[in-house]
PDB file of N, CA and C in Angstrom:
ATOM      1  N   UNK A   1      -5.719   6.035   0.564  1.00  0.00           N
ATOM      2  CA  UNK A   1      -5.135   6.376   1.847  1.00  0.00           C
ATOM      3  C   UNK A   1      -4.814   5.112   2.643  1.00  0.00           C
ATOM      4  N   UNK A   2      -6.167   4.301   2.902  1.00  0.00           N
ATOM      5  CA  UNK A   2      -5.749   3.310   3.518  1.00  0.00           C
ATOM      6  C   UNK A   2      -4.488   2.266   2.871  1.00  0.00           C
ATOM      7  N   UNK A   3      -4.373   1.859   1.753  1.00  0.00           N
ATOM      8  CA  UNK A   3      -3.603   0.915   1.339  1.00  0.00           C
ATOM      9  C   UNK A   3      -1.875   1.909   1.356  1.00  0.00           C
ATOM     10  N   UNK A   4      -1.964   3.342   1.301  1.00  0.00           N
ATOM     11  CA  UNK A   4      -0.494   3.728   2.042  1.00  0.00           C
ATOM     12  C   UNK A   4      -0.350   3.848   3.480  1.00  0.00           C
ATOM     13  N   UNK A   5      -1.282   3.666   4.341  1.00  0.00           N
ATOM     14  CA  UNK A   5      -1.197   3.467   5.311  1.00  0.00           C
ATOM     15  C   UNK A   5      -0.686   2.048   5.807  1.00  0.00           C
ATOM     16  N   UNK A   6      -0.976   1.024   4.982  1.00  0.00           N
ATOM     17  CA  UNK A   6      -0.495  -0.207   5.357  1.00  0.00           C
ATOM     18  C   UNK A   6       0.661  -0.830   5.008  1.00  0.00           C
ATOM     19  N   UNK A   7       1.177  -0.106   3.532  1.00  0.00           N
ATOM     20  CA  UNK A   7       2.381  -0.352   3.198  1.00  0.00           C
ATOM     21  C   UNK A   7       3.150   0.127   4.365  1.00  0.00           C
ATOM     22  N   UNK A   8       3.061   1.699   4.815  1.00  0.00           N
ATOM     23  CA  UNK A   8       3.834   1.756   5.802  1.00  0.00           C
ATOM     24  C   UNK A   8       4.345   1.531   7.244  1.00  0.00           C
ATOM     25  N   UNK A   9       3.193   0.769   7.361  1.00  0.00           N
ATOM     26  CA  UNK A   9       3.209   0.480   8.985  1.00  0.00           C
ATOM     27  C   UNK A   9       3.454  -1.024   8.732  1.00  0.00           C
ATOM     28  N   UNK A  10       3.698  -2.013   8.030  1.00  0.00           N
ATOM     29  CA  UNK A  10       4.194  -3.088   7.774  1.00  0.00           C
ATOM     30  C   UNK A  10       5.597  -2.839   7.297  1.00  0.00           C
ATOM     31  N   UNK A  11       5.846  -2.185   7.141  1.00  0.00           N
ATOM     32  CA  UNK A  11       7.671  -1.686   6.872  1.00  0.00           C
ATOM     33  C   UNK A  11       7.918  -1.131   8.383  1.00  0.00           C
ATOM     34  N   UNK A  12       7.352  -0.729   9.016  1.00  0.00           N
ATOM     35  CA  UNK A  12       7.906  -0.230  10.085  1.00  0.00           C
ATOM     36  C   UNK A  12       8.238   1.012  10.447  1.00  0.00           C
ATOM     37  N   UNK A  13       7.619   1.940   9.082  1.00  0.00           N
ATOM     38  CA  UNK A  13       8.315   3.439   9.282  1.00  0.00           C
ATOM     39  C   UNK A  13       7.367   4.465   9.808  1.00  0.00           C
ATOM     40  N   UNK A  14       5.725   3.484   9.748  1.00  0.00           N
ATOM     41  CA  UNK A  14       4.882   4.767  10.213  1.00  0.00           C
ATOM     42  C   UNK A  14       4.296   5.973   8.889  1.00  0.00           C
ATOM     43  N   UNK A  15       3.363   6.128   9.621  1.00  0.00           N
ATOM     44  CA  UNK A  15       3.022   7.272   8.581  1.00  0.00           C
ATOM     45  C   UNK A  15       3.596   8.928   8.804  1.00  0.00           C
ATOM     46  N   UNK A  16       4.714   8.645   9.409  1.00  0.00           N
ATOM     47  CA  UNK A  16       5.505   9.859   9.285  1.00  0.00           C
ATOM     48  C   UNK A  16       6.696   9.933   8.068  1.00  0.00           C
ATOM     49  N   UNK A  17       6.871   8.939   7.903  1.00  0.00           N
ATOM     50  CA  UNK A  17       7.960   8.137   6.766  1.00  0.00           C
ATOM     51  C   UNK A  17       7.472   9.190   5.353  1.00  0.00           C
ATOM     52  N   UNK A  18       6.211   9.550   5.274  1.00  0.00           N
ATOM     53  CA  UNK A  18       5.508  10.410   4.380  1.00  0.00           C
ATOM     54  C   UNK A  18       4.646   9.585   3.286  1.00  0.00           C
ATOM     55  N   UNK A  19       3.477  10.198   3.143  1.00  0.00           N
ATOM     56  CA  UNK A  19       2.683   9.745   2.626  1.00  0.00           C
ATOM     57  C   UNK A  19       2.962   9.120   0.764  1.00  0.00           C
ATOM     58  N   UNK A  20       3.656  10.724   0.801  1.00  0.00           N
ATOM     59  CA  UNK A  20       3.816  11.612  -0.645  1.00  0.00           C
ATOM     60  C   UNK A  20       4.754  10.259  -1.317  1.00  0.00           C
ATOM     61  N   UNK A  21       5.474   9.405  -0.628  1.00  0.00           N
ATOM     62  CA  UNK A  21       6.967   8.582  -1.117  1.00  0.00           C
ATOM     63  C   UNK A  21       6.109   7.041  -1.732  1.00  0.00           C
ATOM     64  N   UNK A  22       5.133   7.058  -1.584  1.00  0.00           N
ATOM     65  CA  UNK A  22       4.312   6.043  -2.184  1.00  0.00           C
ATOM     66  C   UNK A  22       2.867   6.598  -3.431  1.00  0.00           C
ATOM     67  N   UNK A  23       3.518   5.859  -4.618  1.00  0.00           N
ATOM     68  CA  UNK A  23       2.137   6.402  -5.662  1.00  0.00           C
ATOM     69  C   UNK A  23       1.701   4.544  -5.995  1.00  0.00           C
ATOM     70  N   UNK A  24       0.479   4.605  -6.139  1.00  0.00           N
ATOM     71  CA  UNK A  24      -0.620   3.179  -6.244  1.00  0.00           C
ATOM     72  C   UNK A  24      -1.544   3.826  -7.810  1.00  0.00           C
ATOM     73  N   UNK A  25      -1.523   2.500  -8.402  1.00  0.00           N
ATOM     74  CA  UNK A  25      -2.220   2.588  -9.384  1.00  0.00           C
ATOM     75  C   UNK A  25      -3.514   1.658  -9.208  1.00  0.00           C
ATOM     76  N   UNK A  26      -4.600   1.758  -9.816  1.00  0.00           N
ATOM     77  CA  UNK A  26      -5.528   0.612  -9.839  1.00  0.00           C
ATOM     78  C   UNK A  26      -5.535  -0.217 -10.534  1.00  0.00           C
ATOM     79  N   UNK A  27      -5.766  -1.707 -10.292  1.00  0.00           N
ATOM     80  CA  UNK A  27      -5.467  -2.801 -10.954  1.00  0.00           C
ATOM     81  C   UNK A  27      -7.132  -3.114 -11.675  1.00  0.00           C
ATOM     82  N   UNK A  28      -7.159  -3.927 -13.078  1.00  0.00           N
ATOM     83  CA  UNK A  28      -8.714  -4.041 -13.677  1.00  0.00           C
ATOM     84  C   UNK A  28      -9.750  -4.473 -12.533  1.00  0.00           C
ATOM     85  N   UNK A  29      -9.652  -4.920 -11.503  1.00  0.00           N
ATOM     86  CA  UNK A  29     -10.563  -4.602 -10.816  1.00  0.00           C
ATOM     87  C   UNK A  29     -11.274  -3.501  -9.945  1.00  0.00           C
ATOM     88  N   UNK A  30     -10.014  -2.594  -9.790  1.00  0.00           N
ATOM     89  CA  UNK A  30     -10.228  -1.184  -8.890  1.00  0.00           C
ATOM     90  C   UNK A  30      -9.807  -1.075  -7.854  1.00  0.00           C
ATOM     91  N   UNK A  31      -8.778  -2.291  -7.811  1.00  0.00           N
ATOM     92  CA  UNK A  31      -8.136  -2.394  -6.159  1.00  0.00           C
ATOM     93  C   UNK A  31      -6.791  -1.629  -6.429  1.00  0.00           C
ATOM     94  N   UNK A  32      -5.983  -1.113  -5.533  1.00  0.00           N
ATOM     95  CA  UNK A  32      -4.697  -0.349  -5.229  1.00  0.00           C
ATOM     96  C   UNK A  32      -3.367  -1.382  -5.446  1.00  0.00           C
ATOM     97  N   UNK A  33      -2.699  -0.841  -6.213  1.00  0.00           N
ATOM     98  CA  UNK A  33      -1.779  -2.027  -6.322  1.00  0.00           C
ATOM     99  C   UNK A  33      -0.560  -0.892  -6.669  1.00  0.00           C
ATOM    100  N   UNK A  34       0.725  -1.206  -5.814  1.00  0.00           N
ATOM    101  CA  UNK A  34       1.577   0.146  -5.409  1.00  0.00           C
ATOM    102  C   UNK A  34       2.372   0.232  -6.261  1.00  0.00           C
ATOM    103  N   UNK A  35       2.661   1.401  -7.313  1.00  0.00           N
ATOM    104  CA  UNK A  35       3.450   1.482  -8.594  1.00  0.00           C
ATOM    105  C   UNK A  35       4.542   1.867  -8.798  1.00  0.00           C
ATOM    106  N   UNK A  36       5.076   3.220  -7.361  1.00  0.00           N
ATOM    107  CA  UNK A  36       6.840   3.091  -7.179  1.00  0.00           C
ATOM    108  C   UNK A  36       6.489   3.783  -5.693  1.00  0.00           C
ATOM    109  N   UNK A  37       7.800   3.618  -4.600  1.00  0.00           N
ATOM    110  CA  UNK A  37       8.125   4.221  -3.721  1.00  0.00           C
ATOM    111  C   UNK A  37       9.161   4.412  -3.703  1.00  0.00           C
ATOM    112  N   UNK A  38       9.482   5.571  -2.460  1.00  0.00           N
ATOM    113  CA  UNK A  38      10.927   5.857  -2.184  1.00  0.00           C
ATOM    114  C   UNK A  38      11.709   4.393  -1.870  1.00  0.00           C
ATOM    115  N   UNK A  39      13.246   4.400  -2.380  1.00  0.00           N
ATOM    116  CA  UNK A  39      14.008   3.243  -2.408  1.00  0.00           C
ATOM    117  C   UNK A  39      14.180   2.423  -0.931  1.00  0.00           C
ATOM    118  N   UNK A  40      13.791   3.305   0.111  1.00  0.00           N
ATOM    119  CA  UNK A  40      13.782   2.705   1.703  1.00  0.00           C
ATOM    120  C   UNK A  40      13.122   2.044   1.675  1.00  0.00           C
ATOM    121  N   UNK A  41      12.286   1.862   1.189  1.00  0.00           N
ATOM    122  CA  UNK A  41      11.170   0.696   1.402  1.00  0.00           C
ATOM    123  C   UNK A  41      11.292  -0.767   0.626  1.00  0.00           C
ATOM    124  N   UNK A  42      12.299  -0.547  -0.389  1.00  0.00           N
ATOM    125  CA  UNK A  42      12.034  -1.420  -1.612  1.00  0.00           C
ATOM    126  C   UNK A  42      11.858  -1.147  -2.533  1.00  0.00           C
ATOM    127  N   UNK A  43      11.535  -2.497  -3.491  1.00  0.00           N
ATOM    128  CA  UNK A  43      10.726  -2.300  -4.717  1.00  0.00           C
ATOM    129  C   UNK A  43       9.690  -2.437  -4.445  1.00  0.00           C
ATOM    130  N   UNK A  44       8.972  -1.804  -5.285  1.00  0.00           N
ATOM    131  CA  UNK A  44       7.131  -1.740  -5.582  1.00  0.00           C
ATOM    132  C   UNK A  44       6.703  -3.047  -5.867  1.00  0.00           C
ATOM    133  N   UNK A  45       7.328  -3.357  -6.274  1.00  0.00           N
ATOM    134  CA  UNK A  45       6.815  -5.349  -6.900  1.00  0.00           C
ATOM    135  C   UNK A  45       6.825  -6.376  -5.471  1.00  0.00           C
ATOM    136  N   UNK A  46       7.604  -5.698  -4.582  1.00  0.00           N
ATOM    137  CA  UNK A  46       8.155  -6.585  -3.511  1.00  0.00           C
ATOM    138  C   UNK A  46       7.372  -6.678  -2.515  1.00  0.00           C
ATOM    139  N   UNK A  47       6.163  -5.881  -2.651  1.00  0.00           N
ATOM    140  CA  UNK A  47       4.948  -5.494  -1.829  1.00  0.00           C
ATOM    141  C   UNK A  47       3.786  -6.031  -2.366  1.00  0.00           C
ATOM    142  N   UNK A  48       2.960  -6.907  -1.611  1.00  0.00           N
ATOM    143  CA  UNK A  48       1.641  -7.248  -2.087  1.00  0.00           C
ATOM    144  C   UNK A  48       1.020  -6.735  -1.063  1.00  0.00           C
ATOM    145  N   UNK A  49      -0.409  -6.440  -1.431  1.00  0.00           N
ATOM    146  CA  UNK A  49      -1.557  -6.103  -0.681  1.00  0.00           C
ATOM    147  C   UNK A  49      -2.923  -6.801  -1.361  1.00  0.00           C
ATOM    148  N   UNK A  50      -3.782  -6.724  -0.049  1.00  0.00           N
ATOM    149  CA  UNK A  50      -5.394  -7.400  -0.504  1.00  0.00           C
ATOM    150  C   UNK A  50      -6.263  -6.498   0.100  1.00  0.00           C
ATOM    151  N   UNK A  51      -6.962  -5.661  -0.665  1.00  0.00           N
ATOM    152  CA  UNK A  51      -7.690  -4.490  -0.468  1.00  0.00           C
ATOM    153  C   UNK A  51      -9.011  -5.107  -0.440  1.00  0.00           C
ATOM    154  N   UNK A  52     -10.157  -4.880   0.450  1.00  0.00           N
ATOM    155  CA  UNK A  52     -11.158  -5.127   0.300  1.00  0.00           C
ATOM    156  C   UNK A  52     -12.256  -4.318   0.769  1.00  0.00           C
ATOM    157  N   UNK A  53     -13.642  -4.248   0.250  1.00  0.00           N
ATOM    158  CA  UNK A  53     -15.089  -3.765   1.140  1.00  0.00           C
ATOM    159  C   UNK A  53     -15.144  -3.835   2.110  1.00  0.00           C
ATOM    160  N   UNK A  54     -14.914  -3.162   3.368  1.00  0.00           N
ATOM    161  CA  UNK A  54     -15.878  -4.099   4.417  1.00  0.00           C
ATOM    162  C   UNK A  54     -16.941  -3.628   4.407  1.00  0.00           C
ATOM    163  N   UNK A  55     -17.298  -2.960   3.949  1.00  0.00           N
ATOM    164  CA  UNK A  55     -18.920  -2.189   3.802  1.00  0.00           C
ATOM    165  C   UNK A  55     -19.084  -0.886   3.102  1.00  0.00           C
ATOM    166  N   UNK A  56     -19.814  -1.363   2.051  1.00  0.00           N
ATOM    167  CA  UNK A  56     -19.732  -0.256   1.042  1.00  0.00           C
ATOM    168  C   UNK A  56     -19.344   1.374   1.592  1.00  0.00           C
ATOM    169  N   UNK A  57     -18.302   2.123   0.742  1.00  0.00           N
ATOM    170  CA  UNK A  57     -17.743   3.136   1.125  1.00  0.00           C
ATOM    171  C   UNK A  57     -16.418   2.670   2.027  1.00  0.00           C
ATOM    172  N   UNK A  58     -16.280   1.973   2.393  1.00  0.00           N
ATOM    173  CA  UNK A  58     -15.377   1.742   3.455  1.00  0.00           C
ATOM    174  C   UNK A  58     -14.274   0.190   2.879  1.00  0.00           C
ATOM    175  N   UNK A  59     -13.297   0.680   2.721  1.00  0.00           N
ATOM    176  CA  UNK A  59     -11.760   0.379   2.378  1.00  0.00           C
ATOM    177  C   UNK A  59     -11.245  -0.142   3.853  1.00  0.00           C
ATOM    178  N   UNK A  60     -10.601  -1.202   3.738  1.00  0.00           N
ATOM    179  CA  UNK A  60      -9.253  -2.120   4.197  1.00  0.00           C
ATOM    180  C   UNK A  60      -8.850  -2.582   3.203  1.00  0.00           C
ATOM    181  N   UNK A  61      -6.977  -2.398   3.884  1.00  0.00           N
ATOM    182  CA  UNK A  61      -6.121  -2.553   3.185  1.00  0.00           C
ATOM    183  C   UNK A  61      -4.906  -3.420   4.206  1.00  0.00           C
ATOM    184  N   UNK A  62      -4.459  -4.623   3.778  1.00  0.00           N
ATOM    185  CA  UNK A  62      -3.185  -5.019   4.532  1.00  0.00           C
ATOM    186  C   UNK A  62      -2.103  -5.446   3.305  1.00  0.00           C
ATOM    187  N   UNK A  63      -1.021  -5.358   3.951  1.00  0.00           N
ATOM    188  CA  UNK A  63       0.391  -5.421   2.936  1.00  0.00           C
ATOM    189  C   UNK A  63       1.371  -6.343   3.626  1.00  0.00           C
ATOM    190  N   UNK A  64       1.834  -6.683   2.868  1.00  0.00           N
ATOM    191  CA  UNK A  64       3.028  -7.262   3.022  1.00  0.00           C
ATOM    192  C   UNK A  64       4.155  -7.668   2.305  1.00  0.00           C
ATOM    193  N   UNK A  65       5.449  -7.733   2.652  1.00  0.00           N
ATOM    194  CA  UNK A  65       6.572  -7.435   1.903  1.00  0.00           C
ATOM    195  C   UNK A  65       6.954  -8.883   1.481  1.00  0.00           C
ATOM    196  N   UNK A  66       7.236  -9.106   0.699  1.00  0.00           N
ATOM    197  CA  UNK A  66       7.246 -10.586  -0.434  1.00  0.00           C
ATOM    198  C   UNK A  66       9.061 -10.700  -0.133  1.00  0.00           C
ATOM    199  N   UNK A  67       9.148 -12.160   0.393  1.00  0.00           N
ATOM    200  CA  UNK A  67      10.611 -12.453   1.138  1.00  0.00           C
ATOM    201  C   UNK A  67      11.039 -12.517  -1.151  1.00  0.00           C
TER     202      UNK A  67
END
Protein backbone atom coordinates (compact mmCIF):
# COMPACT_ATOMS: atom_id res chain seq x y z
CA UNK A 1 0.00 0.00 0.00
CA UNK A 2 2.43 2.30 1.17
CA UNK A 3 5.00 2.10 -1.74
CA UNK A 4 1.62 2.85 -4.22
CA UNK A 5 0.94 5.48 -2.25
CA UNK A 6 4.24 7.10 -2.97
CA UNK A 7 4.57 6.38 -6.48
CA UNK A 8 1.53 8.39 -6.69
CA UNK A 9 1.81 11.34 -4.85
CA UNK A 10 5.36 11.96 -6.33
CA UNK A 11 3.75 11.98 -9.83
CA UNK A 12 1.33 14.29 -8.70
CA UNK A 13 -1.90 12.43 -9.31
CA UNK A 14 -2.86 11.47 -5.76
CA UNK A 15 -4.36 8.48 -4.67
CA UNK A 16 -7.42 9.07 -6.58
CA UNK A 17 -5.42 8.45 -9.89
CA UNK A 18 -6.37 4.68 -8.58
CA UNK A 19 -4.71 2.37 -6.73
CA UNK A 20 -5.60 -0.68 -9.05
CA UNK A 21 -3.15 1.18 -12.20
CA UNK A 22 0.00 0.20 -10.28
CA UNK A 23 1.15 -3.72 -9.70
CA UNK A 24 4.80 -4.08 -7.51
CA UNK A 25 6.63 -7.15 -7.34
CA UNK A 26 9.17 -8.06 -4.56
CA UNK A 27 12.70 -7.76 -5.16
CA UNK A 28 15.28 -10.86 -3.34
CA UNK A 29 15.20 -8.90 -0.50
CA UNK A 30 11.34 -8.36 0.07
CA UNK A 31 11.24 -4.81 -0.75
CA UNK A 32 8.46 -3.46 -3.46
CA UNK A 33 9.88 -2.71 -6.61
CA UNK A 34 6.99 -1.46 -9.24
CA UNK A 35 6.45 -3.96 -12.22
CA UNK A 36 3.93 -2.07 -14.70
CA UNK A 37 1.55 0.96 -14.43
CA UNK A 38 -0.94 2.73 -16.31
CA UNK A 39 1.05 4.63 -19.28
CA UNK A 40 0.28 8.25 -17.41
CA UNK A 41 2.69 7.75 -15.20
CA UNK A 42 5.48 6.25 -17.27
CA UNK A 43 7.51 3.43 -17.37
CA UNK A 44 7.87 1.15 -14.43
CA UNK A 45 11.71 1.20 -14.77
CA UNK A 46 11.56 5.04 -14.64
CA UNK A 47 10.54 4.89 -11.00
CA UNK A 48 12.82 4.07 -8.13
CA UNK A 49 11.84 3.67 -4.61
CA UNK A 50 13.64 2.86 -1.07
CA UNK A 51 11.30 0.98 1.11
CA UNK A 52 12.24 0.58 4.57
CA UNK A 53 11.36 -0.66 8.54
CA UNK A 54 10.76 1.97 10.59
CA UNK A 55 9.69 -0.38 13.16
CA UNK A 56 8.90 -3.74 12.82
CA UNK A 57 5.38 -4.15 11.13
CA UNK A 58 5.53 -0.78 9.88
CA UNK A 59 6.54 0.14 6.11
CA UNK A 60 7.87 3.53 4.50
CA UNK A 61 8.06 3.99 1.22
CA UNK A 62 9.44 7.13 -0.97
CA UNK A 63 9.72 7.24 -4.89
CA UNK A 64 10.97 8.96 -7.31
CA UNK A 65 10.89 9.39 -11.01
CA UNK A 66 14.46 8.78 -12.66
CA UNK A 67 15.13 12.05 -15.13
Amino acid sequence: WCAKEAVLKAHGRGLAFGLAKLRFVLDEHDLPQLAACDPALGAAEDWGLHAWASEPGYWATVACKRS
